[in-house]
N, C-alpha and C. Protein backbone atom coordinates (compact mmCIF):
# COMPACT_ATOMS: atom_id res chain seq x y z
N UNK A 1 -29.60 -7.54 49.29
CA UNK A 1 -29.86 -8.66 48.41
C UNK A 1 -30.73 -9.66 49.14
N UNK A 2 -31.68 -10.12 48.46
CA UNK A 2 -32.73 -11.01 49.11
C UNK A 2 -32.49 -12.70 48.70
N UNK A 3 -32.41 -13.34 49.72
CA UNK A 3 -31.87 -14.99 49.10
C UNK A 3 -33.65 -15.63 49.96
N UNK A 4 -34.04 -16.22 48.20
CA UNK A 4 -35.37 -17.12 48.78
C UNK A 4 -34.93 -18.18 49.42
N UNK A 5 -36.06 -18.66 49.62
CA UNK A 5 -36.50 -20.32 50.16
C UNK A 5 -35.77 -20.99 49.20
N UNK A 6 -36.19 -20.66 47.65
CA UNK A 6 -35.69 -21.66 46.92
C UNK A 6 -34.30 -21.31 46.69
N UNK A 7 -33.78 -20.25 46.81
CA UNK A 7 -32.04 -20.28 47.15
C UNK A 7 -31.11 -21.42 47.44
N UNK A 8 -31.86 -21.24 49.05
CA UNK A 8 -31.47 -22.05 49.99
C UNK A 8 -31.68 -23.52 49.46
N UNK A 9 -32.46 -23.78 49.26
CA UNK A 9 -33.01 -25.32 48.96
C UNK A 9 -32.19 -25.70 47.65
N UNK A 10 -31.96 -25.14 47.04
CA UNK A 10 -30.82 -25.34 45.88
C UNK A 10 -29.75 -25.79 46.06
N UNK A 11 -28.89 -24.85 47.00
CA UNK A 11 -28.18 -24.84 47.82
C UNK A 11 -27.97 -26.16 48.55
N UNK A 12 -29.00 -25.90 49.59
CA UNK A 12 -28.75 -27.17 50.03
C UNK A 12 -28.85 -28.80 49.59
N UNK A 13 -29.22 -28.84 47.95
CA UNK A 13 -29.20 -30.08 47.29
C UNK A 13 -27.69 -30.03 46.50
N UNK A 14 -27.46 -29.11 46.53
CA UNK A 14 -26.19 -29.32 45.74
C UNK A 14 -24.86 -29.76 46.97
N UNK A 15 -24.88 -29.33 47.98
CA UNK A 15 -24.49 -29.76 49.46
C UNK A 15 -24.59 -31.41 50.00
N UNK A 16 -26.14 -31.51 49.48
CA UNK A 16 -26.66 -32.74 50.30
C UNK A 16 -26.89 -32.74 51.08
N UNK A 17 -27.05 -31.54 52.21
CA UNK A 17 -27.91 -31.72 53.35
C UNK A 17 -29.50 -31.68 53.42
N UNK A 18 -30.03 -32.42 54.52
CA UNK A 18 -31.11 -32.51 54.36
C UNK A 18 -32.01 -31.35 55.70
N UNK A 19 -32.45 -30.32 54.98
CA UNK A 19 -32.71 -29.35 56.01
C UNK A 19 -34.27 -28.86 55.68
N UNK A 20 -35.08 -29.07 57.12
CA UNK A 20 -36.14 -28.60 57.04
C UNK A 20 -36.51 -27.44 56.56
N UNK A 21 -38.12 -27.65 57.02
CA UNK A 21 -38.57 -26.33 55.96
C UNK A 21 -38.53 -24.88 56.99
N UNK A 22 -38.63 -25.18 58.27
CA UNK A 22 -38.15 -24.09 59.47
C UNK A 22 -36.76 -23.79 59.44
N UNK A 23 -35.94 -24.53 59.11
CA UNK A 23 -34.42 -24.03 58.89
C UNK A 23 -33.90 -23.37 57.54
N UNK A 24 -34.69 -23.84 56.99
CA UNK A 24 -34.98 -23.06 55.06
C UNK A 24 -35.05 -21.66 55.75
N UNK A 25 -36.49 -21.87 55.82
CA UNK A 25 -36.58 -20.09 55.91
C UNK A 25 -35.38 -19.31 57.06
N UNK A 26 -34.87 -19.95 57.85
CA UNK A 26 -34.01 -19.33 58.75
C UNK A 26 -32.71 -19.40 58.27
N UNK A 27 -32.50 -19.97 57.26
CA UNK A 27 -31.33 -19.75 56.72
C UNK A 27 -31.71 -18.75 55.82
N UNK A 28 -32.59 -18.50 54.87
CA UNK A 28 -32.90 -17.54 54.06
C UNK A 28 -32.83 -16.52 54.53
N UNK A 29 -33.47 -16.27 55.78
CA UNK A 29 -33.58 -14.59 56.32
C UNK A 29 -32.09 -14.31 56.91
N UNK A 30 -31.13 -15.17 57.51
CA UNK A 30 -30.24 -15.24 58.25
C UNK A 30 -29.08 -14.41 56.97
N UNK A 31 -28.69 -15.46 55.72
CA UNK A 31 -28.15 -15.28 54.54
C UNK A 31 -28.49 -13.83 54.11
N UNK A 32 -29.86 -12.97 54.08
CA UNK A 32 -30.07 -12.30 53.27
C UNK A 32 -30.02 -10.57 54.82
N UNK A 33 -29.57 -11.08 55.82
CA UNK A 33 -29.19 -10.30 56.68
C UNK A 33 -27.84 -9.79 56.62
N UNK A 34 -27.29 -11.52 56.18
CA UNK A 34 -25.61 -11.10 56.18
C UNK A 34 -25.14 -10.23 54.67
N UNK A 35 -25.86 -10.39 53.92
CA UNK A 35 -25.72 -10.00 52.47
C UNK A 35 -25.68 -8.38 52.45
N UNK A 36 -26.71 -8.15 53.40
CA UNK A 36 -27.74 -6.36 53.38
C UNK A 36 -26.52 -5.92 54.04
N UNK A 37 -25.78 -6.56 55.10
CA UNK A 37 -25.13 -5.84 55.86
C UNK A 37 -23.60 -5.97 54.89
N UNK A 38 -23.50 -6.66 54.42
CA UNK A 38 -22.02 -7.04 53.39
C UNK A 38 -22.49 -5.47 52.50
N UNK A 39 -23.01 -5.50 51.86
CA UNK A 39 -23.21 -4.52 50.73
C UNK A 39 -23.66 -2.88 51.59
N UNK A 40 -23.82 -3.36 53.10
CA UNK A 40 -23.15 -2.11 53.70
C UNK A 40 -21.80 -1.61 53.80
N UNK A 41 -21.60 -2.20 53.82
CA UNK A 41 -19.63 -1.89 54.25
C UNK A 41 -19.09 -1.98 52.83
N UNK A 42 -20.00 -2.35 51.93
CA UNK A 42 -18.86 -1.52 50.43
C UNK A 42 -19.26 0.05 50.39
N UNK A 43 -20.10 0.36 51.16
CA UNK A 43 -20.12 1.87 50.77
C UNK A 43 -18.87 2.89 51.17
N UNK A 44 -17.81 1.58 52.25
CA UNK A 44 -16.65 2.21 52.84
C UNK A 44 -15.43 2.67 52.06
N UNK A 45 -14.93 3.80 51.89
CA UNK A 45 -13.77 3.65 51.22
C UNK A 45 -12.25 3.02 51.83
N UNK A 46 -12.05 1.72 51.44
CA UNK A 46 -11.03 1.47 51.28
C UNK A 46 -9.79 1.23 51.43
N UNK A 47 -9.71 2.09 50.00
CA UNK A 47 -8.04 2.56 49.43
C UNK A 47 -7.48 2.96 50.18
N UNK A 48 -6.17 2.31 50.02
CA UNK A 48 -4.98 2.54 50.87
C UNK A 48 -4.90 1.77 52.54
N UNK A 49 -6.19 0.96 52.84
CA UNK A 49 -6.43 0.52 53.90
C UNK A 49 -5.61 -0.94 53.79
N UNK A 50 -4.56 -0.87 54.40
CA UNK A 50 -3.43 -2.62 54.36
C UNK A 50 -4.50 -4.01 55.04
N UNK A 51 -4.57 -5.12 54.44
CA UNK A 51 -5.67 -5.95 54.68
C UNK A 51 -4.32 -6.61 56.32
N UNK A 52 -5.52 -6.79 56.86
CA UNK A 52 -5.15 -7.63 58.10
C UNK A 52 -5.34 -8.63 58.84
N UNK A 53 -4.76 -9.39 58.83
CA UNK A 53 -4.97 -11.06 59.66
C UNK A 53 -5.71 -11.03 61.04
N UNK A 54 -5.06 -9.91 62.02
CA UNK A 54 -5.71 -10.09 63.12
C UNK A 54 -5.20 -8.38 63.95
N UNK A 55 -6.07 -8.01 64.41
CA UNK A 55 -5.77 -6.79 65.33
C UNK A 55 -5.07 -5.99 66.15
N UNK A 56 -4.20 -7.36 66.61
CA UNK A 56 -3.41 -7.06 67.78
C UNK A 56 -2.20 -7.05 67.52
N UNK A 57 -1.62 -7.40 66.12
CA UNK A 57 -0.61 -7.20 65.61
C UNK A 57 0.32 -8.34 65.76
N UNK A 58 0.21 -9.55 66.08
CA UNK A 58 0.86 -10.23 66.77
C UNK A 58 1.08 -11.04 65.38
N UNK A 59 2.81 -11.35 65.33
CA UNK A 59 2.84 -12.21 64.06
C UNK A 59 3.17 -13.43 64.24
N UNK A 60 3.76 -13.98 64.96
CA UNK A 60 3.75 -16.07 65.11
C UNK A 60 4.36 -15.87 66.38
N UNK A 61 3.45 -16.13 67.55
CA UNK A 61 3.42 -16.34 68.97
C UNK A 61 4.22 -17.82 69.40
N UNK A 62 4.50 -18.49 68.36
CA UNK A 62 4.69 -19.72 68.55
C UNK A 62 6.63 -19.78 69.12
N UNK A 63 6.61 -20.65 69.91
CA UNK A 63 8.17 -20.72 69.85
C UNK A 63 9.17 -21.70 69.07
N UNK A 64 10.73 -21.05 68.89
CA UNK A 64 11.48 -21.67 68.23
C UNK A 64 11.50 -23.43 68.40
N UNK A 65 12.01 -23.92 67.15
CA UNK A 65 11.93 -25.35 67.36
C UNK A 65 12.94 -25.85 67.75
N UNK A 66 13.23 -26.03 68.95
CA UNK A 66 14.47 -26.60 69.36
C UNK A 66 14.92 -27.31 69.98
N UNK A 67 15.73 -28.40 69.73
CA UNK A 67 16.01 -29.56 70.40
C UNK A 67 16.89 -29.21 71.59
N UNK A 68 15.80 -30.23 72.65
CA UNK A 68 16.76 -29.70 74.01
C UNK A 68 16.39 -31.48 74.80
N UNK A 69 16.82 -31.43 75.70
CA UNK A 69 16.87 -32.97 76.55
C UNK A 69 15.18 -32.94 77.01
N UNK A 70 14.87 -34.18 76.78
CA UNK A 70 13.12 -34.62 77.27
C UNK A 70 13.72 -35.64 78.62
N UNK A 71 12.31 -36.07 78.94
CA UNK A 71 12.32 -37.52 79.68
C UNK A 71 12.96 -38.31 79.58
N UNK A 72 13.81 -39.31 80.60
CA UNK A 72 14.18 -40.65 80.04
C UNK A 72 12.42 -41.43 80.19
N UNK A 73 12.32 -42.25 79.49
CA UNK A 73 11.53 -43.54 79.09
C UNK A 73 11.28 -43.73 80.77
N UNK A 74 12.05 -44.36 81.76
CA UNK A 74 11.64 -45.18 82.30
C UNK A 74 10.86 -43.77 84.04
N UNK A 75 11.14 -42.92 83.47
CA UNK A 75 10.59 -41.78 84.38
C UNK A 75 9.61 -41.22 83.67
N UNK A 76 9.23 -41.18 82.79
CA UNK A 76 7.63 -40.91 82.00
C UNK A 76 7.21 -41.88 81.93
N UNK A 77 7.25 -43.31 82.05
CA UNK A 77 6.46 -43.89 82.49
C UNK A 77 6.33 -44.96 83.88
N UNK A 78 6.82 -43.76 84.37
CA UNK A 78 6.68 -44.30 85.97
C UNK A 78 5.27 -43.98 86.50
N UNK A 79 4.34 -43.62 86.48
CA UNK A 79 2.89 -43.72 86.62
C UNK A 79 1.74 -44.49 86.00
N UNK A 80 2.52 -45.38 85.20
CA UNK A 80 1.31 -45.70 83.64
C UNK A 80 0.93 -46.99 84.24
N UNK A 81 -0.49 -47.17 84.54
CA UNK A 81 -1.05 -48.25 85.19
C UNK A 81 -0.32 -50.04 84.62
N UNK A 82 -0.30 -49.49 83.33
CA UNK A 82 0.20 -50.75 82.20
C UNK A 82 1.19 -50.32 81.55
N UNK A 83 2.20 -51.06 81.02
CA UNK A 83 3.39 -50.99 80.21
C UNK A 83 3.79 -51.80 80.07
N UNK A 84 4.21 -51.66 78.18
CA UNK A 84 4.70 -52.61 77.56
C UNK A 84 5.88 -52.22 77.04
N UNK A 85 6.69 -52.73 76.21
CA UNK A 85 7.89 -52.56 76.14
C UNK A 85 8.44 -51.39 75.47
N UNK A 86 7.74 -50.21 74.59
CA UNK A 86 8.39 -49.43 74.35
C UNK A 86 7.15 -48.27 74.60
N UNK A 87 5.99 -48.11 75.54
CA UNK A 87 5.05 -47.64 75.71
C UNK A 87 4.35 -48.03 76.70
N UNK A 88 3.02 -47.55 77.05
CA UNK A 88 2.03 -47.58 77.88
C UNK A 88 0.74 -48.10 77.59
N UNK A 89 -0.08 -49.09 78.14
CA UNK A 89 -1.31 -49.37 77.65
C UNK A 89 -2.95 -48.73 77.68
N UNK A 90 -3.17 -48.40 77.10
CA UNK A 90 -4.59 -47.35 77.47
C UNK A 90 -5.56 -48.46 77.20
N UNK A 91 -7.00 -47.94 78.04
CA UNK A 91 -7.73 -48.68 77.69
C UNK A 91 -8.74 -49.08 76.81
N UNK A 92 -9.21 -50.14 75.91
CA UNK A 92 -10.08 -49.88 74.84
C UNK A 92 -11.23 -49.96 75.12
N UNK A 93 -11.80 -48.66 74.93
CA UNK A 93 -13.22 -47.73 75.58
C UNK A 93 -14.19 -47.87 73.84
N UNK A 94 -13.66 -48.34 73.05
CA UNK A 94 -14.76 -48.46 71.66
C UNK A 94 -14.45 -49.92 71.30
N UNK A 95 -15.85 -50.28 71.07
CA UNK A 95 -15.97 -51.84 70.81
C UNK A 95 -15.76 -51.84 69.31
């Protein structure tokens, strides 16, 4: 499938970006690369193939949520240049 110049430029007014006329065409050829190669891989069969999140099989790496003892207060902020009464002061780096 071939996506023009004016594709793109359509596209990109309905977006609102404002994109040159060297990035037009490089999005056009780029788009109409990914398209040729999309409408390759339907020639694949398929059926019966289970869709998959990720490769390695791995299903939530994450660990249980569980409440266990943290810091006291006054040993997490035993390094903090500044402190105020229920926290630490950082510095303001944006005017």
């Amino acid at each position: 499938m071939e996506i023009t110049r004016q594709d793109v430029e359509k596209v990109a007014k309905l977006a609102r970006l404002d994109v040159s006329q060297s990035e037009t065409e490089a999005f056009a050829k780029q788009l109409s690369q990914i398209l040729t190669h999309v409408e390759k891989l339907k020639q694949y069969n398929t059926d019966g193939v289970e869709p998959t999140a990720t490769v390695l099989g791995q299903v939530n790496v994450f660990r249980d949520d569980v409440v266990r003892p943290s810091l006291q207060v006054d040993k997490a902020l035993a390094n903090a240049p500044e402190r105020e009464a229920d926290g630490f002061c950082v510095p303001k780096i944006i005017e």
